[in-house]
N, C-alpha and C. Protein backbone atom coordinates (compact mmCIF):
# COMPACT_ATOMS: atom_id res chain seq x y z
N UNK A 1 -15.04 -8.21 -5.25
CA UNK A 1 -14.73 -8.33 -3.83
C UNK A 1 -14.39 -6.95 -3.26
N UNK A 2 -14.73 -6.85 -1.86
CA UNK A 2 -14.05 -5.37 -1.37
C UNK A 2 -13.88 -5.96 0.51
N UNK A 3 -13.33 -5.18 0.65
CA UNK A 3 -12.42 -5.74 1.83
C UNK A 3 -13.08 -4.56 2.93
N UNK A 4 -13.18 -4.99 4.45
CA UNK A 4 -13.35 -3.90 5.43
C UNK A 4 -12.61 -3.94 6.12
N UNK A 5 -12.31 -3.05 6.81
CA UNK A 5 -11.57 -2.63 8.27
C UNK A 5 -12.13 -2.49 9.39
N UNK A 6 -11.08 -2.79 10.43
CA UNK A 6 -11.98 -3.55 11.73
C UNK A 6 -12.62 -2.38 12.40
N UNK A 7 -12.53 -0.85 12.25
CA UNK A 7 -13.42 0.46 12.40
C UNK A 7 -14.68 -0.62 11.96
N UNK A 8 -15.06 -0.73 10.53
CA UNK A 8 -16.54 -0.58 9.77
C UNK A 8 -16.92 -1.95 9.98
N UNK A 9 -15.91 -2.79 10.52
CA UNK A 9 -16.51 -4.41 10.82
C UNK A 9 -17.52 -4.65 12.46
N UNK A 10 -16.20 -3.72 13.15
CA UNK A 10 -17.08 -3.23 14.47
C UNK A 10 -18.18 -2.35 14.55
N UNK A 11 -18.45 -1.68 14.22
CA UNK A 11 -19.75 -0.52 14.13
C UNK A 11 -20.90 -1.67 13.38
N UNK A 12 -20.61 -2.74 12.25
CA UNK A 12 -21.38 -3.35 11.85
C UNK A 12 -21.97 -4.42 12.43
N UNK A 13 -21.06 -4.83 13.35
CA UNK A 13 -20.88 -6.34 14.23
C UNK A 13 -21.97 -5.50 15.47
N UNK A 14 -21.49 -4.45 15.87
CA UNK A 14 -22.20 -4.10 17.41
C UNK A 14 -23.88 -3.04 16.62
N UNK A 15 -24.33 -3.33 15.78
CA UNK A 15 -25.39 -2.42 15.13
C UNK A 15 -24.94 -0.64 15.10
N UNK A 16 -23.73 -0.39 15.33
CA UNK A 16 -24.41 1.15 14.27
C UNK A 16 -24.58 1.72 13.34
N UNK A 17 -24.41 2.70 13.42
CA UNK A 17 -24.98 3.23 11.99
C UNK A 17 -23.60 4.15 10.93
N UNK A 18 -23.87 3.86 9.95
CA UNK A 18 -23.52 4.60 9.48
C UNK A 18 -23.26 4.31 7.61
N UNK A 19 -22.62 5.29 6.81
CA UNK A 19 -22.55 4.64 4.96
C UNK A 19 -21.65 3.55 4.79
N UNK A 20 -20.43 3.64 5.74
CA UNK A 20 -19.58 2.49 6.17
C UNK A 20 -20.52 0.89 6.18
N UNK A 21 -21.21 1.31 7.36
CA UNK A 21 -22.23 -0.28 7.41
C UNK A 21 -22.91 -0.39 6.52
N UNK A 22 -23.50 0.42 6.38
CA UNK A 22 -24.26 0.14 4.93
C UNK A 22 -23.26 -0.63 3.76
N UNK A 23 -22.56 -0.50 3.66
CA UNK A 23 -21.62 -0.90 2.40
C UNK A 23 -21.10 -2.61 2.60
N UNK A 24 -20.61 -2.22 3.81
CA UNK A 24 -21.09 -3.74 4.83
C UNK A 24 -21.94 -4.53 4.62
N UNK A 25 -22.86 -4.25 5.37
CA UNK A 25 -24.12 -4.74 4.93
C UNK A 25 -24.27 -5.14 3.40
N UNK A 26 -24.03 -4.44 2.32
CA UNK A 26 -24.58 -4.96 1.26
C UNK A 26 -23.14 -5.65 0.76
N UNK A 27 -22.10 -5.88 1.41
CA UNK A 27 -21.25 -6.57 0.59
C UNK A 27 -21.19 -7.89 0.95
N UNK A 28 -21.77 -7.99 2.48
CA UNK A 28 -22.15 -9.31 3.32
C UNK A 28 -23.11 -10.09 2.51
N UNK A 29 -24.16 -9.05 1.77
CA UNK A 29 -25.58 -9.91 1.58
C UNK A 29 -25.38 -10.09 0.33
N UNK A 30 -24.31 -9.75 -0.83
CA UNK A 30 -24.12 -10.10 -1.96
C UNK A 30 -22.55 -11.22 -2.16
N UNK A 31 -22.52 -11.39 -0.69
CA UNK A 31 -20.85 -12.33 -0.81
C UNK A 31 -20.02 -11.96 -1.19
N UNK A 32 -19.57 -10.24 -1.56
CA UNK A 32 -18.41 -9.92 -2.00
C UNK A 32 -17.72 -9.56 -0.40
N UNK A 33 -17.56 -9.15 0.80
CA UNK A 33 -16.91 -9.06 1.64
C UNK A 33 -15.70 -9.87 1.98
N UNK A 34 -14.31 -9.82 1.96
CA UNK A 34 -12.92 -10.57 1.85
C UNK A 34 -12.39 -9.91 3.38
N UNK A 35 -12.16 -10.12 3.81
CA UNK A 35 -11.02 -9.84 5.16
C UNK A 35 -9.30 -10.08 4.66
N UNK A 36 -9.20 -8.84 5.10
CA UNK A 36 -7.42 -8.39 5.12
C UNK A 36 -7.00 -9.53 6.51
N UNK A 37 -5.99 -10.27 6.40
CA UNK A 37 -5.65 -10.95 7.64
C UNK A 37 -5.81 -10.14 9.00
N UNK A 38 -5.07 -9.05 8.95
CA UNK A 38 -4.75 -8.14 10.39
C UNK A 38 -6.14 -7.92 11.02
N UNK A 39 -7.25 -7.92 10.10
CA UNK A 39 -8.50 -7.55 10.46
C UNK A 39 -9.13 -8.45 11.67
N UNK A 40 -9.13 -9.60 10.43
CA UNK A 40 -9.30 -10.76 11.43
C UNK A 40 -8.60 -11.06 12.59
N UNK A 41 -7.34 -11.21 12.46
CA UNK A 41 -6.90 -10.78 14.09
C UNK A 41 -7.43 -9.72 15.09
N UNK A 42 -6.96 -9.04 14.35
CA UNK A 42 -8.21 -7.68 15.55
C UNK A 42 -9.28 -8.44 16.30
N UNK A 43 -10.26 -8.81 15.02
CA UNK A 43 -11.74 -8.88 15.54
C UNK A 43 -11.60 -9.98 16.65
N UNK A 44 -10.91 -10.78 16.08
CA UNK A 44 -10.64 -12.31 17.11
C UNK A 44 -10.25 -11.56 18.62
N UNK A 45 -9.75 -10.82 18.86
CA UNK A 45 -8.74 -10.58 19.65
C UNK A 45 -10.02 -9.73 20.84
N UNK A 46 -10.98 -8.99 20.23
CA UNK A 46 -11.82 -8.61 20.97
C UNK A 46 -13.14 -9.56 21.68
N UNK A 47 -13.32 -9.98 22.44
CA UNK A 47 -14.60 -10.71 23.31
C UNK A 47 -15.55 -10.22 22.86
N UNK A 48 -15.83 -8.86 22.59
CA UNK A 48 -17.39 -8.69 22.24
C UNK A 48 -17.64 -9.26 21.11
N UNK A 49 -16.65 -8.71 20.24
CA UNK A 49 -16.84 -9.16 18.19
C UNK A 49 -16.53 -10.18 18.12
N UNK A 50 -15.95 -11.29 19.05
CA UNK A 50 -15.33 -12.27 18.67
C UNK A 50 -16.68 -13.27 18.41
N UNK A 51 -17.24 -13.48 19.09
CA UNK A 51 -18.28 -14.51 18.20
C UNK A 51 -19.56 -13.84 17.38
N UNK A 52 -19.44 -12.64 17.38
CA UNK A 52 -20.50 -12.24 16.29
C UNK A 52 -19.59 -12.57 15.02
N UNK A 53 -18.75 -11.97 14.66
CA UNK A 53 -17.86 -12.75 13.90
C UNK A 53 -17.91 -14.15 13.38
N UNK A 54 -18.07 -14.78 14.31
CA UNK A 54 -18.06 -15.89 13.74
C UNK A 54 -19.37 -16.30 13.65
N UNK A 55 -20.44 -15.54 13.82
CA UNK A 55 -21.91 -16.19 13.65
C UNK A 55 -22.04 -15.69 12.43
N UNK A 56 -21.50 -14.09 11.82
CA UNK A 56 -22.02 -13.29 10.82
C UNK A 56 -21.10 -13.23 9.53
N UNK A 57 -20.00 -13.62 10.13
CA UNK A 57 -18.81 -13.28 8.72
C UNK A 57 -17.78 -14.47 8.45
N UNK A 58 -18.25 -15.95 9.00
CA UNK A 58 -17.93 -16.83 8.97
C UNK A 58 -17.24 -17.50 7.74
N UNK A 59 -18.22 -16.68 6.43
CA UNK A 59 -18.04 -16.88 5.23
C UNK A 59 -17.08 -16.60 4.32
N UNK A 60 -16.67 -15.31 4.82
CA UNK A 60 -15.93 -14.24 4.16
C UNK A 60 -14.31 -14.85 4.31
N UNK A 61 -13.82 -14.93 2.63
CA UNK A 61 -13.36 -15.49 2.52
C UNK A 61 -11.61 -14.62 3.38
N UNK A 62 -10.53 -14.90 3.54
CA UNK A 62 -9.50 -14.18 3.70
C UNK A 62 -8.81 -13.86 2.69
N UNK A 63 -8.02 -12.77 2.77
CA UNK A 63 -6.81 -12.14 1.42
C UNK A 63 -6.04 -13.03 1.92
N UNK A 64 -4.84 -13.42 0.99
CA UNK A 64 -4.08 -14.02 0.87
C UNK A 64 -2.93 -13.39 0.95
N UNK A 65 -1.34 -13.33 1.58
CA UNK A 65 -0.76 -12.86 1.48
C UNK A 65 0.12 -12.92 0.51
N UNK A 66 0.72 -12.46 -0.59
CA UNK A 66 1.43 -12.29 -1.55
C UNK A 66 2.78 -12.58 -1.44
N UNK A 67 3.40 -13.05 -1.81
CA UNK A 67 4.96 -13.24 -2.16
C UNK A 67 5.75 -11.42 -2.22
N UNK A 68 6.53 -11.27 -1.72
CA UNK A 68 7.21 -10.10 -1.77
C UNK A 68 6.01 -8.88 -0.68
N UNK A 69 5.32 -9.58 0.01
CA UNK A 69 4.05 -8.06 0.88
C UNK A 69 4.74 -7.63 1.81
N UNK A 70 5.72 -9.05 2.52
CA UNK A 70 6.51 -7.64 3.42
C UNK A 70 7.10 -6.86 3.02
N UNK A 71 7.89 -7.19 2.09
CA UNK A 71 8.61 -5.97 1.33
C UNK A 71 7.87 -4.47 0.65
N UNK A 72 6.35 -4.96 0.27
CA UNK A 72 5.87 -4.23 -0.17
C UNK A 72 5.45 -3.30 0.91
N UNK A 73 4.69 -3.86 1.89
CA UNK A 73 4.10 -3.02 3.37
C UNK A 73 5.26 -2.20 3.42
N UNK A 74 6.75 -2.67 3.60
CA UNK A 74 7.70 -1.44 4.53
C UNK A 74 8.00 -0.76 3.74
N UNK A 75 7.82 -0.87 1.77
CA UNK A 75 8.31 0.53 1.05
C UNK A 75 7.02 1.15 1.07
N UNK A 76 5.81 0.74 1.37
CA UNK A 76 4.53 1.23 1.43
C UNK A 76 4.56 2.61 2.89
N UNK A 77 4.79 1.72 3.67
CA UNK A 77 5.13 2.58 4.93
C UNK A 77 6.03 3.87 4.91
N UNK A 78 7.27 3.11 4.52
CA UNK A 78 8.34 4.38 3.88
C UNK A 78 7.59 5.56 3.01
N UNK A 79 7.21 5.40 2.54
CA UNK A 79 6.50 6.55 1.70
C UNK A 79 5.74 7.41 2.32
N UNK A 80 4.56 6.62 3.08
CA UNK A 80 3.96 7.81 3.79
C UNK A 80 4.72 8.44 5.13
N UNK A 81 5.77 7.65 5.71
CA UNK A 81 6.76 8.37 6.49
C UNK A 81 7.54 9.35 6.37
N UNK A 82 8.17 9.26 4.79
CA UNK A 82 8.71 10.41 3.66
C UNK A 82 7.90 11.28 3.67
N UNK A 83 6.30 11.06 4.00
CA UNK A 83 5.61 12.04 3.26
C UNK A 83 4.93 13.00 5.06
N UNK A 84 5.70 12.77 6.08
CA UNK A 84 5.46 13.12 7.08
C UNK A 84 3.74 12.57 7.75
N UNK A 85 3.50 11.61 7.25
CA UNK A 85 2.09 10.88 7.95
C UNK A 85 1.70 9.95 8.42
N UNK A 86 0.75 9.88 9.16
CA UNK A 86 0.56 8.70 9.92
C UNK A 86 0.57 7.64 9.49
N UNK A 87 1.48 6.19 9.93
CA UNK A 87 1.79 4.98 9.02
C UNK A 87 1.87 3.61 9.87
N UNK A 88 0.60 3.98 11.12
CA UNK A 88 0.74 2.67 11.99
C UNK A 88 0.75 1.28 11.25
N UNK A 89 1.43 0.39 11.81
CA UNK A 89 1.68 -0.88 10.86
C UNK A 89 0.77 -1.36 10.66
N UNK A 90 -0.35 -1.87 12.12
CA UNK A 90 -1.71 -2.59 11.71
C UNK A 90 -2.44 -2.04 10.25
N UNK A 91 -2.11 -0.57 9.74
CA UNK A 91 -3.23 0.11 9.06
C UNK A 91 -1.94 -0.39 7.72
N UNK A 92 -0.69 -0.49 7.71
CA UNK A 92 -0.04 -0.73 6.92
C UNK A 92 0.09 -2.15 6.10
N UNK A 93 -0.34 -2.62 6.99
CA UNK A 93 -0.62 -4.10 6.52
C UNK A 93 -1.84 -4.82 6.10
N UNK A 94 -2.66 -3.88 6.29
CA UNK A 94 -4.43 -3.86 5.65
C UNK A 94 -4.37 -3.40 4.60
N UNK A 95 -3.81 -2.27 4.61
CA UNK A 95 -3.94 -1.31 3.25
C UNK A 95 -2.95 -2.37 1.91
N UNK A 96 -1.79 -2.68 2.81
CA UNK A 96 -1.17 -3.26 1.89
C UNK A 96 -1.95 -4.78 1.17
N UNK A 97 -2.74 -5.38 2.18
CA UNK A 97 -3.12 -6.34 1.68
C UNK A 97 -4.36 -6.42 1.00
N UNK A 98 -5.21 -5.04 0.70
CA UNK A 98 -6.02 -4.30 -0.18
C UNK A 98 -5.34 -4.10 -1.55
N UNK A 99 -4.23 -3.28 -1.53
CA UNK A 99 -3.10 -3.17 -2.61
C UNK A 99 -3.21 -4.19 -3.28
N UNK A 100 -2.33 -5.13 -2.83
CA UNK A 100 -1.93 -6.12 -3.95
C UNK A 100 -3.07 -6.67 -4.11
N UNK A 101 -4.31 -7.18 -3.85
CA UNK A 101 -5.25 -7.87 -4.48
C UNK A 101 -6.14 -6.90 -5.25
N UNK A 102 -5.88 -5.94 -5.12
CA UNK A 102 -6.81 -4.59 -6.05
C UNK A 102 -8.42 -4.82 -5.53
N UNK A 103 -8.64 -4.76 -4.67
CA UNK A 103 -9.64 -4.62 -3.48
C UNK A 103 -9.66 -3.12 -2.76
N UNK A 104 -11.19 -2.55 -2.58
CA UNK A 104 -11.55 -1.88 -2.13
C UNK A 104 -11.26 -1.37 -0.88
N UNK A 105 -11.27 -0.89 0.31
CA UNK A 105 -11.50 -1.18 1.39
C UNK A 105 -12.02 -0.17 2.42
N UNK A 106 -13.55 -1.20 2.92
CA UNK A 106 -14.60 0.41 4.01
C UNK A 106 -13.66 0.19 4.81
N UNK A 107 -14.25 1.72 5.38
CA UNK A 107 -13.46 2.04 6.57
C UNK A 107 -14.16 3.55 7.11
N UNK A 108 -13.53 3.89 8.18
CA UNK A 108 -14.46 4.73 8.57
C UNK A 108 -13.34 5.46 9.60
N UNK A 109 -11.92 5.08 9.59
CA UNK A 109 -10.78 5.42 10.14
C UNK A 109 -9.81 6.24 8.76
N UNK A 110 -10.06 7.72 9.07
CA UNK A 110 -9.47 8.58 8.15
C UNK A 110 -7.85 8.44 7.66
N UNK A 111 -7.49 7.95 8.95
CA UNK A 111 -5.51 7.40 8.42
C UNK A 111 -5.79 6.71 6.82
N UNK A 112 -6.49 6.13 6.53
CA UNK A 112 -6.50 5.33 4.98
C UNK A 112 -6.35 5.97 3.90
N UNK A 113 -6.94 7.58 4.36
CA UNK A 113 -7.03 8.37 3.03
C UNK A 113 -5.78 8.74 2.43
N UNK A 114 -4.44 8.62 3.54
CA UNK A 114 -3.30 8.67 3.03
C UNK A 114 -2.72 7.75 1.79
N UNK A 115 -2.97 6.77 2.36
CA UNK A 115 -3.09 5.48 1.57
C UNK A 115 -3.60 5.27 0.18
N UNK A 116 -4.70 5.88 0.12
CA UNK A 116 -5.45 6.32 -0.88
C UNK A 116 -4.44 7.34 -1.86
N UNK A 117 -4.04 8.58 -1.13
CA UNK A 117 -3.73 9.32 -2.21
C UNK A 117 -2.24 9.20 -2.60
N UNK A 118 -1.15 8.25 -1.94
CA UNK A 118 0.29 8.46 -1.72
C UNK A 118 0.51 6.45 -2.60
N UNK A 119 -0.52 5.66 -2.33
CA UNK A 119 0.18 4.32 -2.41
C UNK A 119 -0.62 3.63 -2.85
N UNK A 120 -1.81 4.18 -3.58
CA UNK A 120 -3.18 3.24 -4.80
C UNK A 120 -4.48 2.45 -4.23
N UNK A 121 -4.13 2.52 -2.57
CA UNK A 121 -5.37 2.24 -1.63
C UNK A 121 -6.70 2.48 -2.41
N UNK A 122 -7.93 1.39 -2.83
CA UNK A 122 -8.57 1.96 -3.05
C UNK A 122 -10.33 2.59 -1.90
N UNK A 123 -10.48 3.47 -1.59
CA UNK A 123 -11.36 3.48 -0.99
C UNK A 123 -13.09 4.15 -1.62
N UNK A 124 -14.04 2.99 -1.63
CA UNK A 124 -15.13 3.58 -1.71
C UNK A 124 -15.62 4.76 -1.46
């Protein structure tokens, strides 16, 4: 399974381009694509993506939230705050819910790479 973010879900949903969609694309057409909850809110929340969404990724199953994730998100957060970097919550609560299921996650929004190198984020 590997998980996207609503950057590489939108660029994929509205056709552009890029290695992001691509990855998309092939995680759609092999059924590994999972949605982080926050994602799905996002997408819902927008009129344009909101029913491509549901024509194209209908399938895709959701992460589940974990026992102890809030706790985990705000020492998750804390860290990259310690570490003087950007730690918006929406991105904190994706990443975190990538974390605990040991899931991938595209993206195409550079804030993650923090994530990546400070708190086990994994990114393609």
């Amino acid at each position: 399974m590997i998980a996207a973010d609503s950057s590489s879900l939108i660029a994929f949903l509205t056709g552009e381009e890029g290695d992001d969609v691509q990855q998309v694309i092939a995680a759609v057409t092999h059924g590994l694509l999972c949605l982080p909850p926050v994602v799905l809110t996002e997408i819902l929340s927008d009129s344009k993506t909101h029913s491509l969404l549901e024509q194209r990724l209908a399938p895709c199953p959701l992460l589940d939230i974990l026992p102890g994730y809030w706790q985990r998100a705000g020492a998750t957060r804390a860290v990259l705050i310690k570490n003087a970097l950007r730690a918006k919550i929406p991105d904190v609560l994706i990443a975190q819910s990538c974390i605990d299921h040991d899931v991938g996650l595209i993206t195409r929004d550079t804030d993650f790479r923090h994530f990546a190198k400070h708190c086990g984020l994994k990114l393609p």
